[in-house]
N, C-alpha and C. Protein backbone atom coordinates (compact mmCIF):
# COMPACT_ATOMS: atom_id res chain seq x y z
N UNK A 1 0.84 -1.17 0.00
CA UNK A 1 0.00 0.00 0.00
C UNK A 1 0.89 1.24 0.00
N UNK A 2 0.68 1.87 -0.58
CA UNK A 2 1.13 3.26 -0.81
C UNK A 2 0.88 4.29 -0.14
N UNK A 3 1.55 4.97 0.79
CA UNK A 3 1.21 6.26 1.75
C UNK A 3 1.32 7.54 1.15
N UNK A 4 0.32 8.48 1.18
CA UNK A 4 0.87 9.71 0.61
C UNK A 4 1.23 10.93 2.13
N UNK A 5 2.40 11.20 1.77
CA UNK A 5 2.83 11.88 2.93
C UNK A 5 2.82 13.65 2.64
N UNK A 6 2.07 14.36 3.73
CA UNK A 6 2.10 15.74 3.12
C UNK A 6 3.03 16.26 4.01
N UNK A 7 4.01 17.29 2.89
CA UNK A 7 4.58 17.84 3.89
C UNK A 7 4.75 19.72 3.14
N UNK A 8 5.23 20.37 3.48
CA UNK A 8 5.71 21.44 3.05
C UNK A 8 5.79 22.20 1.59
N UNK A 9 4.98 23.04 1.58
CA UNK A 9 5.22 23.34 -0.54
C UNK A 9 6.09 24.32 -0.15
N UNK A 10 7.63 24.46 -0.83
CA UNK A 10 8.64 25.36 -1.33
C UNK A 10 8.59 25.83 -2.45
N UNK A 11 8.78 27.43 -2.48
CA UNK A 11 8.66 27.39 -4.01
C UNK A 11 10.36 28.66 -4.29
N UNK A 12 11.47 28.08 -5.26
CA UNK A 12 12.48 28.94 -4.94
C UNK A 12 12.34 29.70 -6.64
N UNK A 13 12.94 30.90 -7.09
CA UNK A 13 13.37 31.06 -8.00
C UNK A 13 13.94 30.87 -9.04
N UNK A 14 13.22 29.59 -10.17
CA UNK A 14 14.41 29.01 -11.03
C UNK A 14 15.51 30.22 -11.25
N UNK A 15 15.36 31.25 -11.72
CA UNK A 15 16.47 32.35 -11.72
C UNK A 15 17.61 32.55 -11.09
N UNK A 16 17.35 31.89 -9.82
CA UNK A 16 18.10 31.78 -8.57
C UNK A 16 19.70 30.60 -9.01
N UNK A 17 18.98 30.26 -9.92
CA UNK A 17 19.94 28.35 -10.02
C UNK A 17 20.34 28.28 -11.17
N UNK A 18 20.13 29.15 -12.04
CA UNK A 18 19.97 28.97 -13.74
C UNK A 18 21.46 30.33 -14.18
N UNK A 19 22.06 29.42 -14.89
CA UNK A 19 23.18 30.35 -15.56
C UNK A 19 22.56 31.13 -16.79
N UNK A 20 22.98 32.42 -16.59
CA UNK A 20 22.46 33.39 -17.64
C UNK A 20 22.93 33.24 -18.79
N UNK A 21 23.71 32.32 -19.19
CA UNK A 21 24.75 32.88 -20.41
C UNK A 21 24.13 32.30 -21.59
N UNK A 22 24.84 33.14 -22.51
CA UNK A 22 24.00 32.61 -24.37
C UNK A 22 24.55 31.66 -24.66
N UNK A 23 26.06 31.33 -24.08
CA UNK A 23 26.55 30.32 -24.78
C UNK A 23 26.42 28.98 -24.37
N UNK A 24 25.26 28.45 -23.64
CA UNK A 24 25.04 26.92 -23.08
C UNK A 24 24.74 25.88 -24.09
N UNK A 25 25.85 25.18 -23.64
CA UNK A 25 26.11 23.59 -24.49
C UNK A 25 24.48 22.88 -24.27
N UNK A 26 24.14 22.25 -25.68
CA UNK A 26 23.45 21.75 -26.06
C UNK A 26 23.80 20.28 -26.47
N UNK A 27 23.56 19.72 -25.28
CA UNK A 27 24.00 18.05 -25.91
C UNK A 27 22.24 17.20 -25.89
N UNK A 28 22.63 16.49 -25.78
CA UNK A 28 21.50 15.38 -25.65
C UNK A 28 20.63 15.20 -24.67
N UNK A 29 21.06 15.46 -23.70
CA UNK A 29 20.62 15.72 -22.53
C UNK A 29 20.91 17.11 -21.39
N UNK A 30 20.71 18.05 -22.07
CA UNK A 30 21.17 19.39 -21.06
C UNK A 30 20.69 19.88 -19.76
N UNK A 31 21.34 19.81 -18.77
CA UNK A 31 21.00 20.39 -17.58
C UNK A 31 20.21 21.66 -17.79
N UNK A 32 18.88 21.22 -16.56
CA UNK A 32 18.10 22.64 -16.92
C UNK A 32 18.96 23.70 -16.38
N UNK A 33 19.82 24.10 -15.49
CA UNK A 33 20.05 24.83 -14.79
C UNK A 33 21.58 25.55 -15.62
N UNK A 34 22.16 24.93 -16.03
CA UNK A 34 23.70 25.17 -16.51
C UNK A 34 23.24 24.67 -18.22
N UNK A 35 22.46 23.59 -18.65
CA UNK A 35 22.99 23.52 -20.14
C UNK A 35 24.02 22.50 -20.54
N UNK A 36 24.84 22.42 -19.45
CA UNK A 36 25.58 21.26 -20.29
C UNK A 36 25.28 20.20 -20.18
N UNK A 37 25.57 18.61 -21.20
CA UNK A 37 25.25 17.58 -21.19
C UNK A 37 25.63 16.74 -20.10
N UNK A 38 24.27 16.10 -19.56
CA UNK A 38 23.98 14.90 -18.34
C UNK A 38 24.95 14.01 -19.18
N UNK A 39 25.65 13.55 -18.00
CA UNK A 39 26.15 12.03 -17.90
C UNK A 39 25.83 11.21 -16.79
N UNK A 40 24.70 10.36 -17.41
CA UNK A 40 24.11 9.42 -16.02
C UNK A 40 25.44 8.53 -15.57
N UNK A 41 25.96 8.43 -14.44
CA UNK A 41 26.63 7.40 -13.86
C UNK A 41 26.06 6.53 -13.52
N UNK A 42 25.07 6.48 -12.46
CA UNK A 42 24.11 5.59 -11.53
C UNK A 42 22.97 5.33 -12.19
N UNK A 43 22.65 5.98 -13.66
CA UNK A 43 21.29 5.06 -14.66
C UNK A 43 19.75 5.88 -13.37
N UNK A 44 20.26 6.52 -12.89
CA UNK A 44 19.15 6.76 -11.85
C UNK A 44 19.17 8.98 -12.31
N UNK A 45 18.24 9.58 -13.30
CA UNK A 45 18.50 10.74 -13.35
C UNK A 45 17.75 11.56 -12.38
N UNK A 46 18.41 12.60 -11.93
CA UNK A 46 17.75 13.49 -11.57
C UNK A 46 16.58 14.52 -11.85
N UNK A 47 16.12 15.16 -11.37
CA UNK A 47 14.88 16.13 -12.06
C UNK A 47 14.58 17.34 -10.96
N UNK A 48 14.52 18.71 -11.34
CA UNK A 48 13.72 19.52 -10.99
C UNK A 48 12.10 19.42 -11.44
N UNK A 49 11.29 20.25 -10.29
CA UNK A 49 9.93 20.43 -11.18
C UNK A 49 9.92 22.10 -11.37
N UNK A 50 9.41 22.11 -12.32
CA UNK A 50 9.38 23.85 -13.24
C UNK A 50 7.65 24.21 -12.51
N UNK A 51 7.67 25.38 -12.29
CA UNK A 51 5.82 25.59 -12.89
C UNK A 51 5.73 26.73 -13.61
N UNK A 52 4.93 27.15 -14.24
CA UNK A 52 5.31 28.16 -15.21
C UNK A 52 5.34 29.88 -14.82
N UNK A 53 5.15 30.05 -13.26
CA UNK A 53 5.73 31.57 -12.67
C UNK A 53 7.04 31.51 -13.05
N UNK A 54 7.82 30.78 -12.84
CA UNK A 54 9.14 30.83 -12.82
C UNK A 54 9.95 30.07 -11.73
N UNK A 55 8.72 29.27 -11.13
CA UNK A 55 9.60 28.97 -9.75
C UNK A 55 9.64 27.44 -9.59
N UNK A 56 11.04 26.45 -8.71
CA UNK A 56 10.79 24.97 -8.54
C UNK A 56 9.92 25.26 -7.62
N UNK A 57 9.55 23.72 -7.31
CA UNK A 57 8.99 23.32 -6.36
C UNK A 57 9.27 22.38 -5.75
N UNK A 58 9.23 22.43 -4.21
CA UNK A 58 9.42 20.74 -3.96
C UNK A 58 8.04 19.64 -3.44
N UNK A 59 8.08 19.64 -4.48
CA UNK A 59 6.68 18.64 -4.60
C UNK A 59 6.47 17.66 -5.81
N UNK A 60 6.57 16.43 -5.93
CA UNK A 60 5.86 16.02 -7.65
C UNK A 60 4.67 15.96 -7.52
N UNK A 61 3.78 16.39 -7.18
CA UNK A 61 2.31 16.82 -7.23
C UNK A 61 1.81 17.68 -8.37
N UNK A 62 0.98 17.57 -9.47
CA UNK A 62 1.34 18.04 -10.22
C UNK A 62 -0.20 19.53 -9.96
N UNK A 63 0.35 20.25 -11.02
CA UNK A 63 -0.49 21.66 -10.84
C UNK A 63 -0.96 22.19 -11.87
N UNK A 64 -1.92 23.68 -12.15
CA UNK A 64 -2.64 23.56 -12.89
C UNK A 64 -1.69 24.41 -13.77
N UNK A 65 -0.31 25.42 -13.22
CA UNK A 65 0.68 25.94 -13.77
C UNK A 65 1.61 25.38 -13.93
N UNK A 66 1.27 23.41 -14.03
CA UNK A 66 2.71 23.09 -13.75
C UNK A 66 3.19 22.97 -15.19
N UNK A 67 4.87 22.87 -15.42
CA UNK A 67 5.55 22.75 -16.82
C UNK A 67 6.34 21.28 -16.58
N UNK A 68 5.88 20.96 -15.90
CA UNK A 68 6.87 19.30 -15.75
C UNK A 68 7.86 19.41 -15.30
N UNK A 69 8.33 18.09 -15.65
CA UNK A 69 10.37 18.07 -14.95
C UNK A 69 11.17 17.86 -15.80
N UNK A 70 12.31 18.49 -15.22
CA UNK A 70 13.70 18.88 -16.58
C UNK A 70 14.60 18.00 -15.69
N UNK A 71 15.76 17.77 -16.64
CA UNK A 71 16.84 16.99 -15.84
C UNK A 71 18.15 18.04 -15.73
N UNK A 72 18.38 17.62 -14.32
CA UNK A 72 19.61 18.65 -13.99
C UNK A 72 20.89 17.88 -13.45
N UNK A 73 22.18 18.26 -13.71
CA UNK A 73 23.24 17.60 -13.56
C UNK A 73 23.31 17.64 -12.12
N UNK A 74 24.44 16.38 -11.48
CA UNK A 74 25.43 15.83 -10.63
C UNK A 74 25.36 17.28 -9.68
N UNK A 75 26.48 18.69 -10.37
CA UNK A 75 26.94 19.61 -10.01
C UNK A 75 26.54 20.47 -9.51
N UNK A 76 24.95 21.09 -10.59
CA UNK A 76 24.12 21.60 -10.38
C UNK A 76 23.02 21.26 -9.01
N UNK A 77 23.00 19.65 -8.74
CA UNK A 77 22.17 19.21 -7.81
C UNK A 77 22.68 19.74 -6.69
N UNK A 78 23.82 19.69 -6.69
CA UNK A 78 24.82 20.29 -5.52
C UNK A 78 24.23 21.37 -4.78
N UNK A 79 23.85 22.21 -5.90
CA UNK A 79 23.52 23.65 -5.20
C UNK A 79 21.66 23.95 -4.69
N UNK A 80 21.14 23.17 -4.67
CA UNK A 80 19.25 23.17 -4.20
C UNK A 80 19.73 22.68 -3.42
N UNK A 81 18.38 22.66 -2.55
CA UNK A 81 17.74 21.23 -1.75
C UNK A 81 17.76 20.20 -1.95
N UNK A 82 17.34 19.42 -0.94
CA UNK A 82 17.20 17.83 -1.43
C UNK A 82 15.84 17.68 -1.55
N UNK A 83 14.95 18.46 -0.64
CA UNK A 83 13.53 18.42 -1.05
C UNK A 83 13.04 19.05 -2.68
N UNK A 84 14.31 19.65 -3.45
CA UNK A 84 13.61 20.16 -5.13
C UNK A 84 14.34 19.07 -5.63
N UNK A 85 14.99 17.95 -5.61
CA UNK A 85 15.27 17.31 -6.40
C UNK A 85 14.63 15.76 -6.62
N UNK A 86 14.49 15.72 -7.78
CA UNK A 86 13.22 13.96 -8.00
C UNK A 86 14.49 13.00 -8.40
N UNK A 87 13.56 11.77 -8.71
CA UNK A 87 13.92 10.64 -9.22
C UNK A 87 12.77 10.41 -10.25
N UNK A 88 12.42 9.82 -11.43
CA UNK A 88 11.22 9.67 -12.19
C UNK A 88 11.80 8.06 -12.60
N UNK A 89 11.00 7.61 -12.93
CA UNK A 89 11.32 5.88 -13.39
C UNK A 89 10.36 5.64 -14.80
């Protein structure tokens, strides 16, 4: 059985996490936050959730502004929470 646990809605500034620059690498898989190309090590990717103010969230609950989830690198994870970052399967 499956528990749904409520806890806390955060909502931070993607702006806050996101590199401004024109020149972001475009690979196959680009970090939402930086642009450059994911390299899964662990086959297990990461994810922010977007909603369309501009802000994450930490929640996968989904919303009526929501824009889904982007994948963000290793490096980048570094710098959020652990409550804005997913797993999706």
């Amino acid at each position: 059985m499956k528990h749904n646990i409520n806890r806390w809605l955060f909502e931070i500034p993607a702006s806050d996490v996101r590199d401004d620059k024109d020149d972001l690498e475009n690979g196959k898989n680009p970090c939402f936050c930086c642009g450059k190309e994911i390299k899964e090590k662990n086959g297990k990717p990461s994810f922010v959730h977007l909603l369309t103010n501009g802000n994450l969230v930490s929640t996968d609950q989904e919303f009526d502004n929501d824009q889904g989830f982007f994948p963000i690198g290793n490096e980048c994870k570094k710098r959020l929470p652990n409550n804005f970052i997913f797993t999706r399967h």
